[in-house]
Protein backbone atom coordinates (compact mmCIF):
# COMPACT_ATOMS: atom_id res chain seq x y z
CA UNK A 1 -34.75 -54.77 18.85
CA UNK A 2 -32.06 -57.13 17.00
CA UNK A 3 -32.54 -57.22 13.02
CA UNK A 4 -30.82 -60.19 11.16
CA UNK A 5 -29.51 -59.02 8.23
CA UNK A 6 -26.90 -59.27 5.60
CA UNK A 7 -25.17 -56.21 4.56
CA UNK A 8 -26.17 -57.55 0.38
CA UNK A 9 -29.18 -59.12 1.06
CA UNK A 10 -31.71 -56.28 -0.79
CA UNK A 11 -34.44 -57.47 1.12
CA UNK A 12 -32.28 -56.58 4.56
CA UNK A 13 -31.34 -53.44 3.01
CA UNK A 14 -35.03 -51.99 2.73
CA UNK A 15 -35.33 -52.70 6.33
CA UNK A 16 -32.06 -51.17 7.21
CA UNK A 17 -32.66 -47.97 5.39
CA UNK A 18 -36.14 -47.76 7.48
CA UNK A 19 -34.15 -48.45 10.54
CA UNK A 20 -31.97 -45.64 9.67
CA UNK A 21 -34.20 -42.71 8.37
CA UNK A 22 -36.42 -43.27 11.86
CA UNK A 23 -33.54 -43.43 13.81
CA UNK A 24 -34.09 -46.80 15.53
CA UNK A 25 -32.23 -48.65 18.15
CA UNK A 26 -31.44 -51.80 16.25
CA UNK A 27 -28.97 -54.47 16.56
CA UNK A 28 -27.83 -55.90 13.15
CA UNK A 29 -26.88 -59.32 14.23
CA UNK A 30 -25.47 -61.60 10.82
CA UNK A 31 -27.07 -64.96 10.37
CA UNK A 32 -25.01 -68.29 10.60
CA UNK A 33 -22.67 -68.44 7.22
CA UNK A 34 -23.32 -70.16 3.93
CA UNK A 35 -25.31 -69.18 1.05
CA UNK A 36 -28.05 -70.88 1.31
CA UNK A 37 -28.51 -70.41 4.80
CA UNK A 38 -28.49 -72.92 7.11
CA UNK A 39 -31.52 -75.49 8.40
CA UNK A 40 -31.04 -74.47 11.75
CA UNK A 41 -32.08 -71.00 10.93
CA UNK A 42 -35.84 -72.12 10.69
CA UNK A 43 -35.64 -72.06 14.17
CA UNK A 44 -35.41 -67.91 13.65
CA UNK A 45 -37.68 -68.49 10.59
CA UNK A 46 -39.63 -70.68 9.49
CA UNK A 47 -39.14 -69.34 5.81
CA UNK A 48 -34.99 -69.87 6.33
CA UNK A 49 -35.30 -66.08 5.06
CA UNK A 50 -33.60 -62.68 6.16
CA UNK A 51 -34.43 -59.96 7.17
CA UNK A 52 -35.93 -61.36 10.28
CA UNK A 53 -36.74 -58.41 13.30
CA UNK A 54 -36.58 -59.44 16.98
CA UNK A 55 -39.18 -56.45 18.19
CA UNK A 56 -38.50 -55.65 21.84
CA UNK A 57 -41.37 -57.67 23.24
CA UNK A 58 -39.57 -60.57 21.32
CA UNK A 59 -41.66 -61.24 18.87
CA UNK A 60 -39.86 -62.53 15.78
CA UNK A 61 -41.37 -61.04 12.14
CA UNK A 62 -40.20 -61.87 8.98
CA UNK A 63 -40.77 -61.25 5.43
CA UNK A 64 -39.54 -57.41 4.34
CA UNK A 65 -42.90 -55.98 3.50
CA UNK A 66 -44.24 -56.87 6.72
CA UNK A 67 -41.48 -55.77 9.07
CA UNK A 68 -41.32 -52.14 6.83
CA UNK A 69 -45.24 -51.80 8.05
CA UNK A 70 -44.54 -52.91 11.38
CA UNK A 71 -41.88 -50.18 11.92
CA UNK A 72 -43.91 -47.80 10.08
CA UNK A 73 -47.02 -48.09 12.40
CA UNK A 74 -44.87 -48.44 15.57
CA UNK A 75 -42.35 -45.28 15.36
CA UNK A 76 -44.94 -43.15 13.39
CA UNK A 77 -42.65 -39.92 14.41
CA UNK A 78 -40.56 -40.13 11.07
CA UNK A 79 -43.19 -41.10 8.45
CA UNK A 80 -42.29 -43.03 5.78
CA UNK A 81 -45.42 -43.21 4.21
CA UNK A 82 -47.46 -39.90 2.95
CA UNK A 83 -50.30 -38.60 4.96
CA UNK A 84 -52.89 -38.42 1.83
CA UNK A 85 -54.35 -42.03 0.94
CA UNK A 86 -53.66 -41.77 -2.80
CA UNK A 87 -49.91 -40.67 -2.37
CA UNK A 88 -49.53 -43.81 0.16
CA UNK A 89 -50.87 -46.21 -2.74
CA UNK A 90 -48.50 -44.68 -4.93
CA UNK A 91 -45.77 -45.50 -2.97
CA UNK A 92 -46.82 -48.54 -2.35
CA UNK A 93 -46.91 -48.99 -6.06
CA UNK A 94 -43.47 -48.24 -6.87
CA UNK A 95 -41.90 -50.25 -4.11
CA UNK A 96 -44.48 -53.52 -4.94
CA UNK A 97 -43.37 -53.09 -8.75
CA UNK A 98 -39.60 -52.54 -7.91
CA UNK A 99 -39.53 -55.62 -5.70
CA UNK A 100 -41.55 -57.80 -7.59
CA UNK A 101 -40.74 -57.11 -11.37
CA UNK A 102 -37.31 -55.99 -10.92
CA UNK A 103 -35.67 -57.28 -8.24
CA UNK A 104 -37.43 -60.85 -8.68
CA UNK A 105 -36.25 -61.36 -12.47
CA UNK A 106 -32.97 -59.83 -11.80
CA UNK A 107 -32.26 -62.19 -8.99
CA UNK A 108 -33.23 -64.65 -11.73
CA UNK A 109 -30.76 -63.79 -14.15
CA UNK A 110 -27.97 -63.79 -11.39
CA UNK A 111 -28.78 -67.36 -10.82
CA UNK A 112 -29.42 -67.92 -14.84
CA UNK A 113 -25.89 -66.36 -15.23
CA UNK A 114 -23.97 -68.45 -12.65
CA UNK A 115 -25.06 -71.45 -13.78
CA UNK A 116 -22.66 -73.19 -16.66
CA UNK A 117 -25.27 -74.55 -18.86
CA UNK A 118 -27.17 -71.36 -20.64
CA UNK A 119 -30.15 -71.26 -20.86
CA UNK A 120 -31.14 -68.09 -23.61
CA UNK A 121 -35.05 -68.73 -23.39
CA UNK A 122 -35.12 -68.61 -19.47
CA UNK A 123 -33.14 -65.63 -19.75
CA UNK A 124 -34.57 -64.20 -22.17
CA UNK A 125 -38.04 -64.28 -19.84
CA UNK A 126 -36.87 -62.44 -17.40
CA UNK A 127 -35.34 -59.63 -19.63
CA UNK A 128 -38.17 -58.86 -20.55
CA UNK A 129 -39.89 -58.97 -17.44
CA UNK A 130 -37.35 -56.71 -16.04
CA UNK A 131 -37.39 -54.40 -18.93
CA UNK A 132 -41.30 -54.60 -17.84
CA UNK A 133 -40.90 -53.50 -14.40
CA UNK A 134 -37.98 -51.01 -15.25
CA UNK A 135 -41.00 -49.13 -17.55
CA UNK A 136 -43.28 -49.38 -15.19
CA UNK A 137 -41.27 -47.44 -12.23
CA UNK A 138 -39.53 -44.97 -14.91
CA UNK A 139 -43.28 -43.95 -15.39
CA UNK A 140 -43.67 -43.25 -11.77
CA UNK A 141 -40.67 -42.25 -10.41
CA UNK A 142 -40.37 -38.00 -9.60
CA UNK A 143 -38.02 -35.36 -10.65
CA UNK A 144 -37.04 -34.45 -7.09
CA UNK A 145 -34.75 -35.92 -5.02
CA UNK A 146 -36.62 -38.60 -4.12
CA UNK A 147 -38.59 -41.14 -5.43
CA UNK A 148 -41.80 -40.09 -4.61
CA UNK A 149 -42.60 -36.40 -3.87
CA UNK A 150 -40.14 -34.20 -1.65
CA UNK A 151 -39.15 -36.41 1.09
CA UNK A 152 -37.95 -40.25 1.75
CA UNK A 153 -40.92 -42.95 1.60
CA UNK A 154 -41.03 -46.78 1.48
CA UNK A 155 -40.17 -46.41 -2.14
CA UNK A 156 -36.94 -45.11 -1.88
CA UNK A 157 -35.85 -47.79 0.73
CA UNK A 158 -36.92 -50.56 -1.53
CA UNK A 159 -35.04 -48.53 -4.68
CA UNK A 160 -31.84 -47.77 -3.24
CA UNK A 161 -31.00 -51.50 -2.89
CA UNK A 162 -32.51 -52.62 -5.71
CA UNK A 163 -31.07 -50.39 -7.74
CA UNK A 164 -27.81 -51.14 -6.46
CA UNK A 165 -27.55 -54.61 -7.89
CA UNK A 166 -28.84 -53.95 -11.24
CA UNK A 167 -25.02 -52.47 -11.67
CA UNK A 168 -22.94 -55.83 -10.68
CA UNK A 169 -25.87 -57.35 -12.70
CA UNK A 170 -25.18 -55.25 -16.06
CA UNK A 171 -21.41 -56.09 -15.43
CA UNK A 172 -22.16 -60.13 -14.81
CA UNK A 173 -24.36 -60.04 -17.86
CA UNK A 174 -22.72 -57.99 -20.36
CA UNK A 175 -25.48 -55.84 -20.42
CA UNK A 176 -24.02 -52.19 -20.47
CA UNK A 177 -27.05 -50.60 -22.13
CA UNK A 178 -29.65 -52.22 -19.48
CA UNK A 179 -30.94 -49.21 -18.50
CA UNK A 180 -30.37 -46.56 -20.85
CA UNK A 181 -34.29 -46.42 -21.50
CA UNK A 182 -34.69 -45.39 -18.38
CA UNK A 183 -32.84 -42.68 -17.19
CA UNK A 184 -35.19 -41.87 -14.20
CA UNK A 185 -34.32 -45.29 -12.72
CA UNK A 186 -30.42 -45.24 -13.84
CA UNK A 187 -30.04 -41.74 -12.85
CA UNK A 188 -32.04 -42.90 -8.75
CA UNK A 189 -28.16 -44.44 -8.05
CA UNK A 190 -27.10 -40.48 -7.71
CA UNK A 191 -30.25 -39.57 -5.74
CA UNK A 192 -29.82 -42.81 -3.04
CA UNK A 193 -26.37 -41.37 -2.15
CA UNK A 194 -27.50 -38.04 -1.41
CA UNK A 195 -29.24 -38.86 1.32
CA UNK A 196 -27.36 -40.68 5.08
CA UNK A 197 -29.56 -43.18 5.56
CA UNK A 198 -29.73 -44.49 1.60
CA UNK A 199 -26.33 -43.50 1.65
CA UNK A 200 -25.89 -45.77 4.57
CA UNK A 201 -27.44 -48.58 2.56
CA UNK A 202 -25.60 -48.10 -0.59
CA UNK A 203 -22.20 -48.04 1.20
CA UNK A 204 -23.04 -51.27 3.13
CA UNK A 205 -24.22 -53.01 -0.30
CA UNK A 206 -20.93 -51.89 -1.43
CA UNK A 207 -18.69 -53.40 1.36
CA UNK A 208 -21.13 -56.43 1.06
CA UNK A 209 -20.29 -56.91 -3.03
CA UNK A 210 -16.40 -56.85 -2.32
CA UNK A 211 -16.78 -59.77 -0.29
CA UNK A 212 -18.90 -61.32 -2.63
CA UNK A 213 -17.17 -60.39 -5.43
CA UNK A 214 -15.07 -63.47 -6.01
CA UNK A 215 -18.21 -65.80 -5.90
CA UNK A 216 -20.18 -63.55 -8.19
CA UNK A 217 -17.06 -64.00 -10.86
């Protein structure tokens, strides 16, 4: 299997921590440069979008969520996903949340950020939808080392990247006290690195920023 991936992109990151907590034979393979990513690409996918897996039958799937459940129902041996029904929608929860109402308006406020006309409403929006989503997964998140229950589940590979950028982000913005209201969340950056194959992920996000870095200043 070949994954195309980014070693920043969040959305490649869930995948790779997947990847690594079942142990999977996958080649990372980067797509062609530029930010955003080439036409050409929609030849690899049609939504110009990575992740994108190559599955060993060489079928191409994109879109994160999809490719986690792929790899989840294909190489059942490590579960990633609880056995009981109820603990699998909670899960489910947490990681549909964290995507959607944090990592969406945070990517937001990146772009609201880089731009050099401010906009306060706009960003002003998606604070509080953040701050929304943030309250949300504080309520759910567990006291153990992980983010659901005793061992790693879909919602700690979509929180260890996600929570990874919400640090660059406080420094971009200026917002220091982001996530002091939630210490569950802000306190998940210590859990992620715990752990290889979060630890994995977090290291690769990290190597990923410092190449970034000068573009995100």
């Amino acid at each position: 299997m070949k994954l195309y991936s980014r070693p920043l992109s969040p959305y490649s990151s869930i995948i790779r921590g997947i990847i690594y907590a079942k142990n999977l034979p996958v080649k990372l393979i980067a797509p062609p440069p530029g930010v955003p990513i080439p036409e050409e690409f929609r030849a690899i996918s049609p939504t110009k979008r990575i992740p994108v897996l190559i599955t060993g039958s060489g079928e191409t799937l994109f879109e994160a969520s999809v490719i986690a459940e792929y790899l989840e129902e294909h190489f059942p041996e490590t579960p990633l996903l609880p056995a009981d029904p109820k603990d699998r929608a909670r899960v489910r929860i947490i990681a549909r949340i964290a995507e959607l109402e944090i990592l969406a308006p945070a990517t937001e406020l990146f772009i609201l950020h880089s731009v050099k006309e401010r906009n306060d409403t706009a960003i002003a929006a998606e604070l509080r939808k953040l701050r929304q989503g943030l309250s949300i997964v504080e309520e759910r998140l567990s006291d153990g080392p992980f983010a659901y229950g005793r061992a790693m589940s879909f919602a700690d590979a979509w929180l260890t990247p996600i929570r990874f950028i919400l640090d660059p982000l406080r420094k971009m913005t200026g917002l220091n006290d982001l996530l002091d209201a939630y210490p569950k969340f802000d306190a998940y950056a210590h859990k992620a690195v715990q752990h290889p194959p979060l630890s994995r992920v977090w290291d690769e996000m990290s190597d990923g920023l410092k190449v970034f870095q000068p573009s995100l200043a």
